[in-house]
N, C-alpha and C. Protein backbone atom coordinates (compact mmCIF):
# COMPACT_ATOMS: atom_id res chain seq x y z
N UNK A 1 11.26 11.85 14.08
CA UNK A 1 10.25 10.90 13.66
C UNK A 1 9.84 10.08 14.88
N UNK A 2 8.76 10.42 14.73
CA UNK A 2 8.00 9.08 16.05
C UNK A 2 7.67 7.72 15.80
N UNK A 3 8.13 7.00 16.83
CA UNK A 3 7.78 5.55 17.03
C UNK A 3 6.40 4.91 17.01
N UNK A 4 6.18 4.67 16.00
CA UNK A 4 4.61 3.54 15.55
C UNK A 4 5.02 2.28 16.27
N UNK A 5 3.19 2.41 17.06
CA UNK A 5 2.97 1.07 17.76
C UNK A 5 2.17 0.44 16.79
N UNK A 6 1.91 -1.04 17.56
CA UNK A 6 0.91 -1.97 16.88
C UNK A 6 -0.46 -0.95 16.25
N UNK A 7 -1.33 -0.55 17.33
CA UNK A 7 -2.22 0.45 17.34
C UNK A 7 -2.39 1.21 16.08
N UNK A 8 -0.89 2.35 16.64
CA UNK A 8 -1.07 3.16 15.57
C UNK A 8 -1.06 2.91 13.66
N UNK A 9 -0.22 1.59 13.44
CA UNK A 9 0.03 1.59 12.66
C UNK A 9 -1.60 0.87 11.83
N UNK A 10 -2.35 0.12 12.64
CA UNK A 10 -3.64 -0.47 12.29
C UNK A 10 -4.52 0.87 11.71
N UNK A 11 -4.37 1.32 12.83
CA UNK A 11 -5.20 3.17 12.27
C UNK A 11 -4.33 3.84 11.12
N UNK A 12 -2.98 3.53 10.76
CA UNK A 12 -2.54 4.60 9.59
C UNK A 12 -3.31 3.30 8.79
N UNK A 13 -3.21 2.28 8.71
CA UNK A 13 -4.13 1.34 7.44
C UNK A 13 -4.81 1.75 7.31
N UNK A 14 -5.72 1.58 8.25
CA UNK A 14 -7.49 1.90 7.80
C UNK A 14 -7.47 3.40 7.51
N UNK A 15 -7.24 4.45 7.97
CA UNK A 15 -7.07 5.68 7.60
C UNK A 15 -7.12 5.71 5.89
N UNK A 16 -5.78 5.07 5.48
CA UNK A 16 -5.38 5.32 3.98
C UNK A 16 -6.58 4.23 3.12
N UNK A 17 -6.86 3.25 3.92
CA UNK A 17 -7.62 2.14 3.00
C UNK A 17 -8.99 3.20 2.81
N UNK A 18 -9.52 4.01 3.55
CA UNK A 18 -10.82 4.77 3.29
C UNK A 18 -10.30 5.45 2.56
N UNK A 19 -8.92 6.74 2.81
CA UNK A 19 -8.72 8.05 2.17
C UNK A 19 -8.89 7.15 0.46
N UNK A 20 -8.08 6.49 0.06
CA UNK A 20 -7.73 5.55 -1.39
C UNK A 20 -9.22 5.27 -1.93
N UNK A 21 -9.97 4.10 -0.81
CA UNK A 21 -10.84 4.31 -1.43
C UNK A 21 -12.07 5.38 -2.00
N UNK A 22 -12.26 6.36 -0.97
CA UNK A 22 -13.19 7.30 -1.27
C UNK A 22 -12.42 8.20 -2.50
N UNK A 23 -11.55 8.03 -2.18
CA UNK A 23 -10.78 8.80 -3.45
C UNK A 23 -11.36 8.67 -4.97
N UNK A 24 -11.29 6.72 -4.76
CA UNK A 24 -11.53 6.55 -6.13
C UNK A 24 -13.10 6.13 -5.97
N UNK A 25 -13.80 6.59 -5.08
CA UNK A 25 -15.49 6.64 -4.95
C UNK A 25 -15.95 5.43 -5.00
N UNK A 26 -14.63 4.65 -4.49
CA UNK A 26 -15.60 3.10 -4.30
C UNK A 26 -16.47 3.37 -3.04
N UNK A 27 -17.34 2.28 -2.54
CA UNK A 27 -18.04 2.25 -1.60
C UNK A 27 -17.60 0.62 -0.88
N UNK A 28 -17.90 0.66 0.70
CA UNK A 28 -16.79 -0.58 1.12
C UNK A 28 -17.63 -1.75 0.93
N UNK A 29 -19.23 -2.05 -0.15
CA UNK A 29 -19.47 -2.78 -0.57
C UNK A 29 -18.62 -3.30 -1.64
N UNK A 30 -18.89 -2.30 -2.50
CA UNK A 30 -18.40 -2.08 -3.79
C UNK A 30 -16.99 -2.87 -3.84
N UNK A 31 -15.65 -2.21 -2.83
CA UNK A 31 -14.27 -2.50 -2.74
C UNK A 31 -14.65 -4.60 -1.80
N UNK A 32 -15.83 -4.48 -1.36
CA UNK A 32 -15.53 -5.98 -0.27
C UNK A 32 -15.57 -6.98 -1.70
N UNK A 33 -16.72 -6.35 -2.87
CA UNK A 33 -16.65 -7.19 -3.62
C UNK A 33 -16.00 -7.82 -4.40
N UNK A 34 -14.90 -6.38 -4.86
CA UNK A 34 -14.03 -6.55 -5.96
C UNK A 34 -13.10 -7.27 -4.91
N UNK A 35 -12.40 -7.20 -3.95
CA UNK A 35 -11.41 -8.08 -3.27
C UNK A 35 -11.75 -9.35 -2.52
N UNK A 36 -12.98 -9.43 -3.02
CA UNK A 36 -13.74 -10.84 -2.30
C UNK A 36 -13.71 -11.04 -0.84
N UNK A 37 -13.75 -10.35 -0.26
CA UNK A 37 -14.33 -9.90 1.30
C UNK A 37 -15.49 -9.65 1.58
N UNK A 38 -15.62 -9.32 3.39
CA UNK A 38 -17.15 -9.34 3.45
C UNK A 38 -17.33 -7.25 3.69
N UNK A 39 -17.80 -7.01 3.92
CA UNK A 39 -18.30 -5.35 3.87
C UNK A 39 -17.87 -4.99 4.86
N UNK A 40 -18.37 -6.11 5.99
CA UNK A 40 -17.95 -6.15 7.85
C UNK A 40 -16.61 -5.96 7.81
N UNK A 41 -15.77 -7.01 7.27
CA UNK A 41 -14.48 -6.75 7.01
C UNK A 41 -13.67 -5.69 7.04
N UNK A 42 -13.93 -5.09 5.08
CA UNK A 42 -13.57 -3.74 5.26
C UNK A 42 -13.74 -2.69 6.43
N UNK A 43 -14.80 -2.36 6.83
CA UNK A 43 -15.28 -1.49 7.81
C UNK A 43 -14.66 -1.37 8.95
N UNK A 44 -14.28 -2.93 9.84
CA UNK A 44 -13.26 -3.29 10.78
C UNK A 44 -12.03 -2.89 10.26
N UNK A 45 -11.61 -3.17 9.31
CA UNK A 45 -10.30 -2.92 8.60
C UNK A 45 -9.69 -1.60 9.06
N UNK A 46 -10.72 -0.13 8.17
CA UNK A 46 -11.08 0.99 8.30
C UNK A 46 -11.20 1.43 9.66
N UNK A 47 -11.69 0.69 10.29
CA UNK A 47 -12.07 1.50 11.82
C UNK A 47 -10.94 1.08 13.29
N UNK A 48 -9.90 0.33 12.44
CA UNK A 48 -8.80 -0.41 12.82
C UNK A 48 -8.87 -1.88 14.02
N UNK A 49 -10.02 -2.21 13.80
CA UNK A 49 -10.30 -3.41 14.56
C UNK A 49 -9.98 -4.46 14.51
N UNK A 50 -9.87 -4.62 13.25
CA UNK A 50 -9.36 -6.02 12.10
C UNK A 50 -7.56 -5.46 11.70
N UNK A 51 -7.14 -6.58 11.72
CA UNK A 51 -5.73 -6.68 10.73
C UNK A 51 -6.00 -7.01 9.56
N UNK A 52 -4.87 -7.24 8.09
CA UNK A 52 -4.84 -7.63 7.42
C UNK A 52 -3.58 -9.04 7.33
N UNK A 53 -4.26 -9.95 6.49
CA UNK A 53 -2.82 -11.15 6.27
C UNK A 53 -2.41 -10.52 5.16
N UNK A 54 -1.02 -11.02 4.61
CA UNK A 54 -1.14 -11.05 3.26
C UNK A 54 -1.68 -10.94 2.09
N UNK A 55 -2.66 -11.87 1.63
CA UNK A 55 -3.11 -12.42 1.35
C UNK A 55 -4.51 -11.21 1.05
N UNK A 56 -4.59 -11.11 2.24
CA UNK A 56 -5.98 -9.71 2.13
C UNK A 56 -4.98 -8.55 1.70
N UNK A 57 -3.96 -8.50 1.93
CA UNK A 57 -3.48 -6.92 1.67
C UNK A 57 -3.08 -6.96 0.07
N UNK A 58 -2.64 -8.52 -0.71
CA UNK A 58 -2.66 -8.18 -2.06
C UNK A 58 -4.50 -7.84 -2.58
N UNK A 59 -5.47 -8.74 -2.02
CA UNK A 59 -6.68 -8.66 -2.77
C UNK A 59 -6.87 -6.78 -2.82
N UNK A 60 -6.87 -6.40 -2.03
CA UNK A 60 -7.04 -4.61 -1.39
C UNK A 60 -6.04 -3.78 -2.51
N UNK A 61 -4.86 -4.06 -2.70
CA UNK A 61 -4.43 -3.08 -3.68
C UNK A 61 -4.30 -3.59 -5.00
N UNK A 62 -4.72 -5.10 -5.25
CA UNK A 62 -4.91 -5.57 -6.64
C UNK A 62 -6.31 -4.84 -6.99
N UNK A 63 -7.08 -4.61 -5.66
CA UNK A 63 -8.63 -4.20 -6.16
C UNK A 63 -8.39 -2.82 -6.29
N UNK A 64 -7.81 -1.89 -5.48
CA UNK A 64 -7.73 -0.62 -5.64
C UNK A 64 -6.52 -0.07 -6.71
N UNK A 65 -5.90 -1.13 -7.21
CA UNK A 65 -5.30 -0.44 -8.69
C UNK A 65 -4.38 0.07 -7.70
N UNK A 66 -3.26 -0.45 -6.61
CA UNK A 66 -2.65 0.56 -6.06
C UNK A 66 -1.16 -0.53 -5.34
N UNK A 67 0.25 0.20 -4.93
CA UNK A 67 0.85 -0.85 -4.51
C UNK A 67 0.84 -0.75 -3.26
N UNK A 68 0.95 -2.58 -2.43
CA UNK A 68 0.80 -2.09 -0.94
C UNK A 68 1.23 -1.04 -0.14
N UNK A 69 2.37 -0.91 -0.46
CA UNK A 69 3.20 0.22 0.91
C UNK A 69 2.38 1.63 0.49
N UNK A 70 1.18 1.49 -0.09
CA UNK A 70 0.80 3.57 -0.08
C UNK A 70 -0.24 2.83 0.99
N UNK A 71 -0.11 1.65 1.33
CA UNK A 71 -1.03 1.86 2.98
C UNK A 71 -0.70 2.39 4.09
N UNK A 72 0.48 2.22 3.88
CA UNK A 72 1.25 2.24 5.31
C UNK A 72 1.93 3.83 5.00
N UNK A 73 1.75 4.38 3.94
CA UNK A 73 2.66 5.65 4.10
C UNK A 73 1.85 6.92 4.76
N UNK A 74 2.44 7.49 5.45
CA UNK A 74 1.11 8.87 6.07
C UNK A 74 0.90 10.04 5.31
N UNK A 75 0.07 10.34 4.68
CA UNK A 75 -0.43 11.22 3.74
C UNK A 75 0.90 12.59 3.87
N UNK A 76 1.10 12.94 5.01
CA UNK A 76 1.80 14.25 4.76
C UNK A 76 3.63 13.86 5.59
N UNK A 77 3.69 12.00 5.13
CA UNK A 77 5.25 12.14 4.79
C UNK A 77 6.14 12.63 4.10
N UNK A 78 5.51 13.15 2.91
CA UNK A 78 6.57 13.87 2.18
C UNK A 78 7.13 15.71 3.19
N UNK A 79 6.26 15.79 3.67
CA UNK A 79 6.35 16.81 4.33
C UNK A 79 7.32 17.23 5.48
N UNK A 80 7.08 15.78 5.66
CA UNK A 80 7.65 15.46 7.75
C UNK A 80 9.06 14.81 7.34
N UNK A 81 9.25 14.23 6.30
CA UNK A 81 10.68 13.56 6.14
C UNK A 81 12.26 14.52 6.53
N UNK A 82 12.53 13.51 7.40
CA UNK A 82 13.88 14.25 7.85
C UNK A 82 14.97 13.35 6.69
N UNK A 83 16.43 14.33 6.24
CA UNK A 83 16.91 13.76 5.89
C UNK A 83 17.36 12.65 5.51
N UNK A 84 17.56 11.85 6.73
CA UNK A 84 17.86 10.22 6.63
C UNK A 84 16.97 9.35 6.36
N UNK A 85 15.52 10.24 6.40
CA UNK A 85 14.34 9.16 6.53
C UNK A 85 14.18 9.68 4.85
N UNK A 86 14.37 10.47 4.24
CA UNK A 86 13.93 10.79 2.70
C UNK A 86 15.14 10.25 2.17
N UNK A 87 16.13 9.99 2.45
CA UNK A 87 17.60 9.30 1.60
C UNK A 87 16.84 7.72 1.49
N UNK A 88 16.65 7.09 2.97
CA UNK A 88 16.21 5.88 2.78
C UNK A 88 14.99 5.57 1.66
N UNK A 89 14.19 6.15 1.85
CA UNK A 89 12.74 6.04 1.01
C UNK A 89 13.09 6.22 -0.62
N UNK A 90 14.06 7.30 -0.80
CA UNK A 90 14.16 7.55 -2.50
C UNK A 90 15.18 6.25 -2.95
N UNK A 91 16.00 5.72 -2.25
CA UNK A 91 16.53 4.68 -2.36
C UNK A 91 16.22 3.37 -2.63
N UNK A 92 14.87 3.20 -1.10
CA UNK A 92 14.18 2.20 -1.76
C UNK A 92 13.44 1.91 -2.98
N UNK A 93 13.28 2.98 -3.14
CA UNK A 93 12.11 3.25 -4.53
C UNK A 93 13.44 3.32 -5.71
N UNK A 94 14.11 3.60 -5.54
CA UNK A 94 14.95 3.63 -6.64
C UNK A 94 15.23 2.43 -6.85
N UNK A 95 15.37 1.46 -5.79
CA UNK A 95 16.35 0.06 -5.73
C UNK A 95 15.03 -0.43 -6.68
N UNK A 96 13.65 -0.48 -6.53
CA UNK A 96 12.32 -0.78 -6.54
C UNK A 96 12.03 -0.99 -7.87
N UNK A 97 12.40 0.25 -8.75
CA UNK A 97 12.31 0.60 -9.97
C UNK A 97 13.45 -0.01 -10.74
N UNK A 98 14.53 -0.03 -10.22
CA UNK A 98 15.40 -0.94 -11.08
C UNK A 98 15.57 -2.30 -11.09
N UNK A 99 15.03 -3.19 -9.91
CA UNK A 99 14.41 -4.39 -10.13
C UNK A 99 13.38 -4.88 -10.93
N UNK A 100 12.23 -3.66 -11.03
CA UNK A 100 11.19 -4.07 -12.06
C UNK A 100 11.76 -3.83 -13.25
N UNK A 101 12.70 -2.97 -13.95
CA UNK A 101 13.17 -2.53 -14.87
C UNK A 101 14.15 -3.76 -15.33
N UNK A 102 14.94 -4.41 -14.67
CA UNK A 102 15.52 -5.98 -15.00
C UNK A 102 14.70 -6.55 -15.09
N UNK A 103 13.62 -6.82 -14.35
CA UNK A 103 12.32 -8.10 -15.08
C UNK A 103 11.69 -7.63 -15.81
N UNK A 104 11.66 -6.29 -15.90
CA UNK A 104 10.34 -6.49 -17.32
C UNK A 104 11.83 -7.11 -18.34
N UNK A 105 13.03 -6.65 -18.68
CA UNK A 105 14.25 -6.59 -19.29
C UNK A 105 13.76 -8.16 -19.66
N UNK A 106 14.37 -8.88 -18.45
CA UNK A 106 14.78 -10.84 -18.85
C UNK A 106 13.39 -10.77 -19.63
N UNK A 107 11.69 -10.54 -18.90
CA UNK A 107 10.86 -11.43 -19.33
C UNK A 107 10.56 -10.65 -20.93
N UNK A 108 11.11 -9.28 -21.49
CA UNK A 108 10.20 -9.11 -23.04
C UNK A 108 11.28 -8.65 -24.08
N UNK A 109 12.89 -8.79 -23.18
CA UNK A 109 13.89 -8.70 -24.23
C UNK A 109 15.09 -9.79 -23.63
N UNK A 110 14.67 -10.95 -23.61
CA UNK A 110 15.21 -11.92 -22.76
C UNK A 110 17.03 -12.16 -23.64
N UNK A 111 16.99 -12.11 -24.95
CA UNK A 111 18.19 -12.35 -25.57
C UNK A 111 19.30 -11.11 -25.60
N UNK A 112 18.86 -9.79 -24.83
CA UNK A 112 19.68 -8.69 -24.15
C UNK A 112 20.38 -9.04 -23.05
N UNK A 113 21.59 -8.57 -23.00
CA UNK A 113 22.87 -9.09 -22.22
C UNK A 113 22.14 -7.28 -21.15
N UNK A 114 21.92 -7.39 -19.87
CA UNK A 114 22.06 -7.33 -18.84
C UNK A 114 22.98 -6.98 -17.70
């Protein structure tokens, strides 16, 4: 596995922020609107010129119906994963799923012992 710089990792964003959106046939008007950005924005975003804060990276996958980290993942990681790097990832996602699985738990069956 190779070492991501600042650089590269701006370009795997914008890369996935177009692949996601064209996917779902928004247009980067369309997506500046729904996440309350400007068009310029997106486009910089996309063309890796611009960063994202926080703040912009929830508006972007609250707008695209999507969770942050499929920005940052590279389309043909499932492919390239070496052992240690696919143990870590199913792990996290496992740890991921059973945290949401205790909160949905407390917040819609709160009098269940846990």
């Amino acid at each position: 596995m190779s070492v991501l710089k600042g650089n590269d990792i701006n370009f795997l964003f914008g890369k996935n922020l177009k692949r996601i959106r064209t996917q779902r046939k928004v247009s980067q008007l369309t997506l500046a609107n729904m996440a309350d950005l400007t068009h310029n924005f997106i486009n910089d975003i996309e063309n890796g010129r611009k960063w994202v804060s926080p703040d912009t990276l929830a508006k972007l996958s609250n707008a695209l119906k999507i969770e942050p980290y499929q920005f940052f993942t590279p389309v043909s990681t499932p492919l390239n994963m070496d052992a240690e790097f696919m143990t870590n990832y199913l792990d996290d996602m496992e740890d991921s799923f059973l945290k949401m699985v205790r909160e949905l738990r407390v917040r819609y069956l709160p009098d269940e012992d846990t």
